[in-house]
C-alpha atoms as a PDB file:
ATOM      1  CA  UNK A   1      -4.713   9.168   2.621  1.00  0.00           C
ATOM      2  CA  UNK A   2      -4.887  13.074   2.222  1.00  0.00           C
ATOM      3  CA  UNK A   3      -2.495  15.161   1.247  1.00  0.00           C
ATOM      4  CA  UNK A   4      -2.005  18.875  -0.636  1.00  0.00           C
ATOM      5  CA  UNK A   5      -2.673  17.100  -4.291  1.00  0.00           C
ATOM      6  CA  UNK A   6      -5.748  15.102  -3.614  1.00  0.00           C
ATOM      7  CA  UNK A   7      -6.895  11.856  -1.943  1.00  0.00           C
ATOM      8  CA  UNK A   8      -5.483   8.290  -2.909  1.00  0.00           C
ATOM      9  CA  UNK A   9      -7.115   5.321  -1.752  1.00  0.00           C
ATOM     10  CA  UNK A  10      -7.123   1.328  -2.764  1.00  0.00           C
ATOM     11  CA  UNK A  11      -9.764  -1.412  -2.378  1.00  0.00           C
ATOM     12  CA  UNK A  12      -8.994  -3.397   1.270  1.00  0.00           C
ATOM     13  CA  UNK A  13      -8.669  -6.315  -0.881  1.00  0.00           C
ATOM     14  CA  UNK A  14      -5.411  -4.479  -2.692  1.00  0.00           C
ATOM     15  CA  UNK A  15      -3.648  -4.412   0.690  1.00  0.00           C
ATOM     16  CA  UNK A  16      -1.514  -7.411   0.457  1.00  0.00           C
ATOM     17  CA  UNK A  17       0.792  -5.751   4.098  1.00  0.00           C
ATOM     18  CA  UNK A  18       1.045  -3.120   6.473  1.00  0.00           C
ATOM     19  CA  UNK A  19       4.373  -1.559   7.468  1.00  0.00           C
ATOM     20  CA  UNK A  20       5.839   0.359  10.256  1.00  0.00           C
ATOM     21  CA  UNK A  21       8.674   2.076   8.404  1.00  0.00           C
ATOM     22  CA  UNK A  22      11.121   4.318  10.676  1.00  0.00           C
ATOM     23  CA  UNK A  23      12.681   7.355   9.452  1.00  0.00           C
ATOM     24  CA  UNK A  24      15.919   9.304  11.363  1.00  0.00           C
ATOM     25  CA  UNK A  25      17.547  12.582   9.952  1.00  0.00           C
ATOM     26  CA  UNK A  26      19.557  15.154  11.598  1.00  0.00           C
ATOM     27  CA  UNK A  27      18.616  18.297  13.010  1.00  0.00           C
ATOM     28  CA  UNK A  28      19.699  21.459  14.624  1.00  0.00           C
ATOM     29  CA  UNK A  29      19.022  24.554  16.657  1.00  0.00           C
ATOM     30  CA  UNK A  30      20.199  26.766  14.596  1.00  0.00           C
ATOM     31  CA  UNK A  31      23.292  27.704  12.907  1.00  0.00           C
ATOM     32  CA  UNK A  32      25.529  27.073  16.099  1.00  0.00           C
ATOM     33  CA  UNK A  33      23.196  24.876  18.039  1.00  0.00           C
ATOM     34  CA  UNK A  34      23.667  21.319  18.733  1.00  0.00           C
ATOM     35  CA  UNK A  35      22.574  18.687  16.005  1.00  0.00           C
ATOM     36  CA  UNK A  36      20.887  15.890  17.052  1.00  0.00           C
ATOM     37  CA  UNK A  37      18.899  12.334  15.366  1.00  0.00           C
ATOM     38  CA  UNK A  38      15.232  12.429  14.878  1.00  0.00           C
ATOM     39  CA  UNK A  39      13.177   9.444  14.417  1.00  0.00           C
ATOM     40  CA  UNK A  40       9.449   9.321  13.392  1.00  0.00           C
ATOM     41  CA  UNK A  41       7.730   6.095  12.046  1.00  0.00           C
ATOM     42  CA  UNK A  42       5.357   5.779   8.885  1.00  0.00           C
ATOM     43  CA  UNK A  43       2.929   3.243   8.957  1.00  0.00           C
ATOM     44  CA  UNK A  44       2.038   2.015   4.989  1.00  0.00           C
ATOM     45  CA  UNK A  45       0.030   0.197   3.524  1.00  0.00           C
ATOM     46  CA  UNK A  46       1.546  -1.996   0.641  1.00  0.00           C
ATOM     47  CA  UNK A  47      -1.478  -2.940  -2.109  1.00  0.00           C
ATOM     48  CA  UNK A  48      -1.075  -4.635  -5.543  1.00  0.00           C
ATOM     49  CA  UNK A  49      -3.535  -3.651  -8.106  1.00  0.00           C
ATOM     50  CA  UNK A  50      -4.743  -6.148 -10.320  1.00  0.00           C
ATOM     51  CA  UNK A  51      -1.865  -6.346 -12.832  1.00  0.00           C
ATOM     52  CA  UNK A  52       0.522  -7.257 -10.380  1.00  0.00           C
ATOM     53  CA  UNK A  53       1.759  -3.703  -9.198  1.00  0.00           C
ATOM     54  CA  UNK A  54       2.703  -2.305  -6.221  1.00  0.00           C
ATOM     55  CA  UNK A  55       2.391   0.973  -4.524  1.00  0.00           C
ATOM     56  CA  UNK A  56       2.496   2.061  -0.890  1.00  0.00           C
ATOM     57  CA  UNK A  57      -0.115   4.229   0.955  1.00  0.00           C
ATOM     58  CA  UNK A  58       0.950   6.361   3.967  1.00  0.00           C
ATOM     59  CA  UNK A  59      -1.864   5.695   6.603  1.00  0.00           C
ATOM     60  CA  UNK A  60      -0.186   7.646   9.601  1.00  0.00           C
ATOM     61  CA  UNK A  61       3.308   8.770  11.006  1.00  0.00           C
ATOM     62  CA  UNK A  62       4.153   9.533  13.940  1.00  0.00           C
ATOM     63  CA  UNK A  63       5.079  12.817  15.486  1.00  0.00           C
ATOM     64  CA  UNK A  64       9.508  13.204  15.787  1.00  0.00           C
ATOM     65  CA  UNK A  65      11.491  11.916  18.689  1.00  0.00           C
ATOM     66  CA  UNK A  66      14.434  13.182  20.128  1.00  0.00           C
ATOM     67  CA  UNK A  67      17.404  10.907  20.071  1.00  0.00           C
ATOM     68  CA  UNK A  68      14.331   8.256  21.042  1.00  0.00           C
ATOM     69  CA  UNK A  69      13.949   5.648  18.345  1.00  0.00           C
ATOM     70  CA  UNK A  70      11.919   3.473  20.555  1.00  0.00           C
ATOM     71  CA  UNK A  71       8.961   6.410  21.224  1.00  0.00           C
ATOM     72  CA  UNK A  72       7.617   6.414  17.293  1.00  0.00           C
ATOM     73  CA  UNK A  73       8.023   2.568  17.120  1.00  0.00           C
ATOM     74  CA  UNK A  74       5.939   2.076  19.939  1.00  0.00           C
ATOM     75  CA  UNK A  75       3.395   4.595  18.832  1.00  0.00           C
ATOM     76  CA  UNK A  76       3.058   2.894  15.077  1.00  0.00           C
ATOM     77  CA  UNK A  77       3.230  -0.595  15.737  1.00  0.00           C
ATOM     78  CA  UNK A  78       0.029  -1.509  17.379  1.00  0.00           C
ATOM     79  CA  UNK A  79      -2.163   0.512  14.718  1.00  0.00           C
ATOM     80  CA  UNK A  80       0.153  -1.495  12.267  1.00  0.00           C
ATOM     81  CA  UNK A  81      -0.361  -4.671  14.206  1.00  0.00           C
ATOM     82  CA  UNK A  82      -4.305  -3.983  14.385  1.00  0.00           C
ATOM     83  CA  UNK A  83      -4.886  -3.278  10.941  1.00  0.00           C
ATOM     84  CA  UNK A  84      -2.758  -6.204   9.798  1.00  0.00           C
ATOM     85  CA  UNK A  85      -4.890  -8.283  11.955  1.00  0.00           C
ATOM     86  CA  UNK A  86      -8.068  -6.782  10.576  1.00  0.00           C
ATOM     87  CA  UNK A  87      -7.447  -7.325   7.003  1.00  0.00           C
ATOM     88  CA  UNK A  88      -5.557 -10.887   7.333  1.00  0.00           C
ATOM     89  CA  UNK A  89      -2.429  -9.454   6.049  1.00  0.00           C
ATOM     90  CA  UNK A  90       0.961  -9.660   7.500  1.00  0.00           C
ATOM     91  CA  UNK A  91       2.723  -6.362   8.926  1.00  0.00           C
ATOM     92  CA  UNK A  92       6.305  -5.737   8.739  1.00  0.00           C
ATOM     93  CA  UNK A  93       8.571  -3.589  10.692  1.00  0.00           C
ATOM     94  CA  UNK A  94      11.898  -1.545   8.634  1.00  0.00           C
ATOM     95  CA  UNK A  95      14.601  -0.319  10.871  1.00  0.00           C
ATOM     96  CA  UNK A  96      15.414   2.820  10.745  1.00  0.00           C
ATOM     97  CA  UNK A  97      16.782   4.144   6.912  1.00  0.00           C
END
């Protein structure tokens, strides 16, 4: 994956699951504006190096829904699903932390 501080990658072989991991927090339109949920989903990769270590790589998210859980699930889970499928590895689904 890319980010600001550089690349990070594994070997395919590493990648012992793929999860869909959904994310909520609380927003609002300004100071006296309404506050609502937000949900987005993260899918991961989760790869074990050779001494038995684990370490998750973000692969995608999703964009943020508004007070719709269901809309970043149903984005994430069939690139989850695919990849999982792909590399013979089971994928996983978190609810919403």
């Amino acid at each position: 994956t890319r980010s600001f501080v550089g690349t990070r990658s594994a070997p395919l072989d590493a990648v012992r699951r793929i999860d869909v991991v959904g994310v909520r927090w609380q927003q609002s339109e300004g100071e006296d504006g309404p506050t609502y949920t937000m949900y987005k989903c993260q899918v991961l990769a989760i790869c074990q190096d050779e001494r038995g270590s684990t370490r998750s790589l973000r692969l995608a998210e999703t964009l943020g829904a508004r007070e719709a859980p269901d809309t970043p699930y149903r984005a994430a889970w069939p690139l989850a699903e695919a990849l999982a499928e792909a590399l013979g590895v089971p994928a996983r689904y978190k609810d919403y932390r």
